[in-house]
N, C-alpha and C. Protein backbone atom coordinates (compact mmCIF):
# COMPACT_ATOMS: atom_id res chain seq x y z
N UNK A 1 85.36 94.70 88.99
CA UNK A 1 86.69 94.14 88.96
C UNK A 1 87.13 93.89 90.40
N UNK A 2 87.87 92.90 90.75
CA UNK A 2 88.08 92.43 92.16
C UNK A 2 90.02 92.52 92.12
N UNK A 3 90.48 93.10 93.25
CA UNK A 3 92.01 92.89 93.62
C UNK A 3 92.16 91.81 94.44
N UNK A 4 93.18 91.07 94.33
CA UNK A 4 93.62 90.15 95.02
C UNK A 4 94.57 90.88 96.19
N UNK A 5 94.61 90.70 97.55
CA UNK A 5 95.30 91.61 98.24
C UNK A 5 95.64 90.70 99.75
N UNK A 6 96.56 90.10 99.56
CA UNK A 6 97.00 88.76 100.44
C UNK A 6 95.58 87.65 100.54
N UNK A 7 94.97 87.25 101.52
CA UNK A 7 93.60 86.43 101.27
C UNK A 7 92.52 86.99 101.61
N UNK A 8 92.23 88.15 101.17
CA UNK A 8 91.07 89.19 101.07
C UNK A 8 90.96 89.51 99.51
N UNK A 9 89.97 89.32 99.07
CA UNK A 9 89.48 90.11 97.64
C UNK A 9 88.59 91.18 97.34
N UNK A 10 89.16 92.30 97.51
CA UNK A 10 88.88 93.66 97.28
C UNK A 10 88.03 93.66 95.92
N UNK A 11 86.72 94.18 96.28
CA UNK A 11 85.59 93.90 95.35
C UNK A 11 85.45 95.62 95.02
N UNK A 12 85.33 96.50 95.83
CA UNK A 12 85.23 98.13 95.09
C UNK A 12 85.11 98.91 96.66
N UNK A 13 85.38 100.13 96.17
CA UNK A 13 85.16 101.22 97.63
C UNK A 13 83.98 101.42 97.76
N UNK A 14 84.08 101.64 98.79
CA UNK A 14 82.96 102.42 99.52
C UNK A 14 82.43 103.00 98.60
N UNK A 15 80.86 103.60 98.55
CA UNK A 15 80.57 104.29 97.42
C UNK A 15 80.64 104.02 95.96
N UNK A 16 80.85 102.45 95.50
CA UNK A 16 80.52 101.74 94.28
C UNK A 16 82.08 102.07 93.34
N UNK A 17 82.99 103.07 93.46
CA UNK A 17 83.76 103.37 92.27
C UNK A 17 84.75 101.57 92.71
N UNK A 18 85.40 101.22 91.88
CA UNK A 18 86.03 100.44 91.92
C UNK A 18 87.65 100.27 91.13
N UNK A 19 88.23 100.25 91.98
CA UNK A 19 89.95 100.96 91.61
C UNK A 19 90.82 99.44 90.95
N UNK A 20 91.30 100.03 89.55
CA UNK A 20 91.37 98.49 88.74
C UNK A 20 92.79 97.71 89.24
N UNK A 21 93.23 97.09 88.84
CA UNK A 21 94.02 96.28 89.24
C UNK A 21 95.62 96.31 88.79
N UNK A 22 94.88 96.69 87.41
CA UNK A 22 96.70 97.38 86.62
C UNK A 22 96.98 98.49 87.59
N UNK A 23 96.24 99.25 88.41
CA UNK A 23 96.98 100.49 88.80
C UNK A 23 97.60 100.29 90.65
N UNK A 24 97.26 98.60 91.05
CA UNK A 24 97.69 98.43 91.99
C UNK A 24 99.29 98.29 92.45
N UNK A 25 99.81 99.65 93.50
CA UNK A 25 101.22 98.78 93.32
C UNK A 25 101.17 97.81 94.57
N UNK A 26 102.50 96.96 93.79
CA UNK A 26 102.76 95.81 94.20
C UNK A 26 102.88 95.20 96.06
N UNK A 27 102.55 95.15 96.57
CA UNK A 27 102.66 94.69 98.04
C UNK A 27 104.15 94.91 98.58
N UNK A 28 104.21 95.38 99.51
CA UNK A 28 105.65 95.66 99.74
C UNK A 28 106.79 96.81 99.25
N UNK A 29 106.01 97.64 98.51
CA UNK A 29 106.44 98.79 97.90
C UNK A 29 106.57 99.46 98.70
N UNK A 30 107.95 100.36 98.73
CA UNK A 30 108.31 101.44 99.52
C UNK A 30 107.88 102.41 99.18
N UNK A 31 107.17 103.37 100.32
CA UNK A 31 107.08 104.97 99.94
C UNK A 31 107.26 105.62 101.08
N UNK A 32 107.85 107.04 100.86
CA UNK A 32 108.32 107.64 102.05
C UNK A 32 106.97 108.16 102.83
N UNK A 33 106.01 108.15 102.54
CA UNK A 33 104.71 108.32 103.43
C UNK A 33 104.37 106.96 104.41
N UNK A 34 104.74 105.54 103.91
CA UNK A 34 104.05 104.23 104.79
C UNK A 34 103.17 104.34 103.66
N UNK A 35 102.92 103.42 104.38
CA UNK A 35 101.81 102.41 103.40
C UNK A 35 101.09 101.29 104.49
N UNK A 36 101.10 101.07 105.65
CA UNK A 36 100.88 100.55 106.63
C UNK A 36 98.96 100.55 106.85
N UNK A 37 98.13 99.08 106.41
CA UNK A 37 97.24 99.11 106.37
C UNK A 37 96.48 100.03 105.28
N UNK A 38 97.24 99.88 104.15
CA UNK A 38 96.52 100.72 102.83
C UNK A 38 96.81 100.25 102.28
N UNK A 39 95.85 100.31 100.65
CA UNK A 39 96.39 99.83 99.68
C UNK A 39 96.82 101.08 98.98
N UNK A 40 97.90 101.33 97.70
CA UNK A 40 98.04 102.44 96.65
C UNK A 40 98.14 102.09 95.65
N UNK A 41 97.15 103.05 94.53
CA UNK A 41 97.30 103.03 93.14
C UNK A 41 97.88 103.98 92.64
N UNK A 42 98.58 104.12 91.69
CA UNK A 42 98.98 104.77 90.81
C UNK A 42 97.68 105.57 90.06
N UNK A 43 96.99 105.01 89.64
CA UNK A 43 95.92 106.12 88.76
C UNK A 43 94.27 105.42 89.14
N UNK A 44 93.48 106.46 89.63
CA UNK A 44 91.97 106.23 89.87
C UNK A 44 91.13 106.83 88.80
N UNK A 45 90.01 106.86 89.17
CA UNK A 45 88.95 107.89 88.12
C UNK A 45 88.84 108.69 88.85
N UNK A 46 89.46 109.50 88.70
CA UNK A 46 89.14 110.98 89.82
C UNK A 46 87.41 111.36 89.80
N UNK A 47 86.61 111.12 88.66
CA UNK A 47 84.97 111.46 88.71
C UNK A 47 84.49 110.82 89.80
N UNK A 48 84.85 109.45 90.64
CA UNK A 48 83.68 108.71 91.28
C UNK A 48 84.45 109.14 92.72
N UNK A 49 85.17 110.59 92.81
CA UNK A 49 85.56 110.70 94.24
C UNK A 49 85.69 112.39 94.14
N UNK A 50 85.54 112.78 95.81
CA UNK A 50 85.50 114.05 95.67
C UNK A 50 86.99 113.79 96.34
N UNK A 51 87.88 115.45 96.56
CA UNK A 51 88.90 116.03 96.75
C UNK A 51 88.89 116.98 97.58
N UNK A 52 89.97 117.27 99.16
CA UNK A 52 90.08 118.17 99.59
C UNK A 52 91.20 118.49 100.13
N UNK A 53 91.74 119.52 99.64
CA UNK A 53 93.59 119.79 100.19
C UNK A 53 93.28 120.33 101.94
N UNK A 54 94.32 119.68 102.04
CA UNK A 54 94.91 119.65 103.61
C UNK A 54 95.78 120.31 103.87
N UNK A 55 96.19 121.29 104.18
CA UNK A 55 97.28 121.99 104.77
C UNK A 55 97.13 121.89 106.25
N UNK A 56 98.57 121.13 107.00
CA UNK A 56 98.90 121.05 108.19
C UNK A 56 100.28 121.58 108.79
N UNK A 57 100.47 122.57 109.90
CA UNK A 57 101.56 122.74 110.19
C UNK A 57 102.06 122.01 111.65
N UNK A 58 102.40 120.26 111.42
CA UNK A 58 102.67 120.09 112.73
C UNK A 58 103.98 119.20 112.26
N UNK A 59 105.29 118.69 113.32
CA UNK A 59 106.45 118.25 112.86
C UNK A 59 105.65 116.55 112.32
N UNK A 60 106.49 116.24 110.96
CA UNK A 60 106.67 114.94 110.71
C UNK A 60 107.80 114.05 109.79
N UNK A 61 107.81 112.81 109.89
CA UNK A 61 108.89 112.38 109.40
C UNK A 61 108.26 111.98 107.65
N UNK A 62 109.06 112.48 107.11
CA UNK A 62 108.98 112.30 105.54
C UNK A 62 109.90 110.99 105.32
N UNK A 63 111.08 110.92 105.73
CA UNK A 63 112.39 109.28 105.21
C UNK A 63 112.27 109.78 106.72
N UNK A 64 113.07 108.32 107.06
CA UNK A 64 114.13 108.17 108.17
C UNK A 64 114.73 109.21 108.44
N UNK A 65 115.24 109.51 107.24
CA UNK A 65 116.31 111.48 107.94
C UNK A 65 116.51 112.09 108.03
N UNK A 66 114.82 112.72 107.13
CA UNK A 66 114.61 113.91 106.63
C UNK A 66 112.76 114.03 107.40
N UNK A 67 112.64 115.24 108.45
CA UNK A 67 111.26 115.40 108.68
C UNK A 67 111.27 116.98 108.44
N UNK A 68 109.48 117.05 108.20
CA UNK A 68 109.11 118.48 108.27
C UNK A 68 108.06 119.03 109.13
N UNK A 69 108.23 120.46 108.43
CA UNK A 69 106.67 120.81 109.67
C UNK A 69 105.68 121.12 108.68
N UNK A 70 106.12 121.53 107.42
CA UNK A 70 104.55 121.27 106.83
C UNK A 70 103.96 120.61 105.54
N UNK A 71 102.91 119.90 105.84
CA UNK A 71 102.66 118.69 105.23
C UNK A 71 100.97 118.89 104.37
N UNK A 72 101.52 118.83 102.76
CA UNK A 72 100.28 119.24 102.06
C UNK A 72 100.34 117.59 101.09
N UNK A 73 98.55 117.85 101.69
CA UNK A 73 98.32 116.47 101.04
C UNK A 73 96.96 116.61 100.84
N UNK A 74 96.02 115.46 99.73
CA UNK A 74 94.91 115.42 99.42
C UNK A 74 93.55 114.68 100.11
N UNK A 75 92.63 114.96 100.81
CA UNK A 75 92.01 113.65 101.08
C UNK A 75 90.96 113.09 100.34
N UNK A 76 91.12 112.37 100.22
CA UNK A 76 90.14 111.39 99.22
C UNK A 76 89.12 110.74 99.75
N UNK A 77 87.64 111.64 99.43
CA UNK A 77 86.14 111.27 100.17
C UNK A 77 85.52 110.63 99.13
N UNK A 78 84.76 109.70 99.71
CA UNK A 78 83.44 109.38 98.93
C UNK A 78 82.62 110.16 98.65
N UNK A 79 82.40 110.08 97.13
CA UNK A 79 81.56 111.15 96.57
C UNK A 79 79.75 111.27 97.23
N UNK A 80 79.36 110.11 97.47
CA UNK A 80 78.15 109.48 97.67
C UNK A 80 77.82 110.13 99.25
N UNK A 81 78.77 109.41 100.00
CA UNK A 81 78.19 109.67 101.45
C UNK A 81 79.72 110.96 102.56
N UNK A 82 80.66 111.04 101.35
CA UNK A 82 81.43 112.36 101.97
C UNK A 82 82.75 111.40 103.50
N UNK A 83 82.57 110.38 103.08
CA UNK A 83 83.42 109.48 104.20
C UNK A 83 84.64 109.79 103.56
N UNK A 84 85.65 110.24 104.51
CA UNK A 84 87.50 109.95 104.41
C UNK A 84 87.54 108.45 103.81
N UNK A 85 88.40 108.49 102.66
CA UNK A 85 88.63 106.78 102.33
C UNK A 85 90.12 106.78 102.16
N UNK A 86 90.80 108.06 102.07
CA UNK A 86 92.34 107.76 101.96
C UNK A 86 93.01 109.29 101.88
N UNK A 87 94.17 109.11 100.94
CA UNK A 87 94.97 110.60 100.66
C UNK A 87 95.51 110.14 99.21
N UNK A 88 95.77 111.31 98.96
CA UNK A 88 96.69 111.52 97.86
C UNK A 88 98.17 111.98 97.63
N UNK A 89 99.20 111.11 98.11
CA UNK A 89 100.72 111.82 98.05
C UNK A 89 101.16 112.12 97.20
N UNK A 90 102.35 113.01 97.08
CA UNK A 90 103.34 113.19 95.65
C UNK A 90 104.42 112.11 96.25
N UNK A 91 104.57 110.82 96.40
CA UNK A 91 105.55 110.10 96.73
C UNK A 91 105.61 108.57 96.11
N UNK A 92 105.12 109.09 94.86
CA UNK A 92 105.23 107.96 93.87
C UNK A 92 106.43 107.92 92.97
N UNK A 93 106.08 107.45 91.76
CA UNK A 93 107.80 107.00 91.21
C UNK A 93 108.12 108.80 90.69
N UNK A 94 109.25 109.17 90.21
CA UNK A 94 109.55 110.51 90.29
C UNK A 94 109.23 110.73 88.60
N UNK A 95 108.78 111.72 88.43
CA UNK A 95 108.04 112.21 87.10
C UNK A 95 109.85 112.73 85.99
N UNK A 96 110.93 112.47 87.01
CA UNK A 96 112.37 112.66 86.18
C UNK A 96 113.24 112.03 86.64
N UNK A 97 114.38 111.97 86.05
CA UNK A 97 115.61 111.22 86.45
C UNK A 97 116.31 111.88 86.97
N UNK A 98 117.27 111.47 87.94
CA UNK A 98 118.29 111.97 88.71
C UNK A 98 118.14 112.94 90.00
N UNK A 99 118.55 113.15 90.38
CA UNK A 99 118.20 114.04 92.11
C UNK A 99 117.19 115.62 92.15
N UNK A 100 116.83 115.95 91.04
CA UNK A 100 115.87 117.25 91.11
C UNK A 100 116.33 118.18 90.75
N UNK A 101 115.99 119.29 90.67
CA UNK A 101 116.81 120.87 90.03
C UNK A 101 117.78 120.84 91.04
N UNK A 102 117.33 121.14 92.54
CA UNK A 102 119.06 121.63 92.93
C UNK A 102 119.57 120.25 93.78
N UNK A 103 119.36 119.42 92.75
CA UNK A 103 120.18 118.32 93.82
C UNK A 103 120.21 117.62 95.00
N UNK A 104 119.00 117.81 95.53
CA UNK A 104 118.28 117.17 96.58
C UNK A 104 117.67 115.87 96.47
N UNK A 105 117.42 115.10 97.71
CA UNK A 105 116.71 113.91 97.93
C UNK A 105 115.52 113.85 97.86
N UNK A 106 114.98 114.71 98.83
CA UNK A 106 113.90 114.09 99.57
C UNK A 106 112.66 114.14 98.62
N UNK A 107 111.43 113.69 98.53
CA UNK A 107 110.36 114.01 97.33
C UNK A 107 109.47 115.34 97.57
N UNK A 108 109.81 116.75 98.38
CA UNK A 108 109.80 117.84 98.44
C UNK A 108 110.21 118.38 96.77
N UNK A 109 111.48 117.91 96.79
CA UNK A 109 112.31 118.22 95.75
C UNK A 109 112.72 117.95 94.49
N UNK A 110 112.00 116.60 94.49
CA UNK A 110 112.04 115.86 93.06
C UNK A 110 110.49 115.57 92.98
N UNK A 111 110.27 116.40 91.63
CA UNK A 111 108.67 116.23 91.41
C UNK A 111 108.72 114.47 91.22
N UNK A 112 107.20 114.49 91.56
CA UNK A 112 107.06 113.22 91.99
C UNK A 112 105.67 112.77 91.21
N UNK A 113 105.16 111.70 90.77
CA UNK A 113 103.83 111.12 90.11
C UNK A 113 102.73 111.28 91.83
N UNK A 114 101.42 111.02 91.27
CA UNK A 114 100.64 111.03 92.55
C UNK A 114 100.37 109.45 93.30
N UNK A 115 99.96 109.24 94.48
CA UNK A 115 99.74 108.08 94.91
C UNK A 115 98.48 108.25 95.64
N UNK A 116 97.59 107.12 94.93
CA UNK A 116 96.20 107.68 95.85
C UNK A 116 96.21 106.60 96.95
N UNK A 117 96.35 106.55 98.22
CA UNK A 117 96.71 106.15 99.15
C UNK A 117 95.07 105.64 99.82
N UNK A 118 94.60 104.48 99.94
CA UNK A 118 93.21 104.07 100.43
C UNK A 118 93.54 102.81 101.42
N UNK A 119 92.64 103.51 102.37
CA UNK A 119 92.66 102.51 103.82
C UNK A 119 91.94 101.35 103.57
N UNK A 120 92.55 100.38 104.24
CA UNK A 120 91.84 99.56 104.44
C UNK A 120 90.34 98.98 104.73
N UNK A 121 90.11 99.85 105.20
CA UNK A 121 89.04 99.32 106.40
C UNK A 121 88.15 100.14 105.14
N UNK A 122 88.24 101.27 104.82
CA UNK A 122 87.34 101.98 103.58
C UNK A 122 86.93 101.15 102.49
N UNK A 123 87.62 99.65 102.03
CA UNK A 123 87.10 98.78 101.30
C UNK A 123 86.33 97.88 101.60
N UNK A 124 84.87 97.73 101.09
CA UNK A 124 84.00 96.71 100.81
C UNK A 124 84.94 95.32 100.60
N UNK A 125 85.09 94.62 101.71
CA UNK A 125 85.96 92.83 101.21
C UNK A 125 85.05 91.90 101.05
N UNK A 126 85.18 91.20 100.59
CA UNK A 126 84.79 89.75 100.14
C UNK A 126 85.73 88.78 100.38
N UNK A 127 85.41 87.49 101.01
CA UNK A 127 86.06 86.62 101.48
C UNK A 127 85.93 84.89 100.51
N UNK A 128 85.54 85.71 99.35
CA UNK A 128 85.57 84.41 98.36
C UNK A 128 87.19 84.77 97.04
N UNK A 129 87.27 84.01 96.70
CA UNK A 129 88.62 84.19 95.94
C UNK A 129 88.48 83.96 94.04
């Protein structure tokens, strides 16, 4: 299956799994992580990738006005050859309505769906359309 992704056509990752197209969001989608030189899906096959939690304690910005110091996130390797191809955030659409148990913003606080977050450069392109 191939993504259309401005005039590049994303043919599959690194390592053969290939991430479908219904689960692409849309170009220009906000998330409080960036999205800057990645693409994100909403849902992968978790089988054709391995997983490794990250725990980091250094300052960063989560929104504009809210930063922290510690930042747990997933990285997402190729199963095949063990290469970094992206992450996994909780900063997708929110798994409930309205501001969270105690009334907070930020996506610390309002459980959140996952976003599998994949670099660019980690995709096999094709330059036919």
């Amino acid at each position: 299956m191939s993504i259309r992704f401005d005039s590049i056509q994303v043919r599959r990752v690194r390592g053969g799994a290939e991430p479908e197209r219904a689960h692409l969001y849309p170009p220009g989608t906000y998330f409080e992580a960036g999205d800057k030189g990645t693409l994100s899906f909403s849902w992968i096959d978790e089988s054709k990738f391995r997983f490794a939690r990250e725990s980091r304690f250094v300052p960063f910005f989560e929104t504009v006005n809210y930063w922290g110091v510690h930042r747990n996130r997933t990285r997402i390797l190729c199963d095949a050859c063990g290469r970094l191809l992206g992450h996994v955030y909780d900063d997708g659409p929110p798994l409930m309505q309205g501001h969270g148990q105690l009334g907070f913003g930020p996506s610390q606080a309002i459980p959140r769906r996952p976003r599998y977050r994949f670099k660019i450069k980690a995709l096999n392109a094709s330059p036919h359309s």
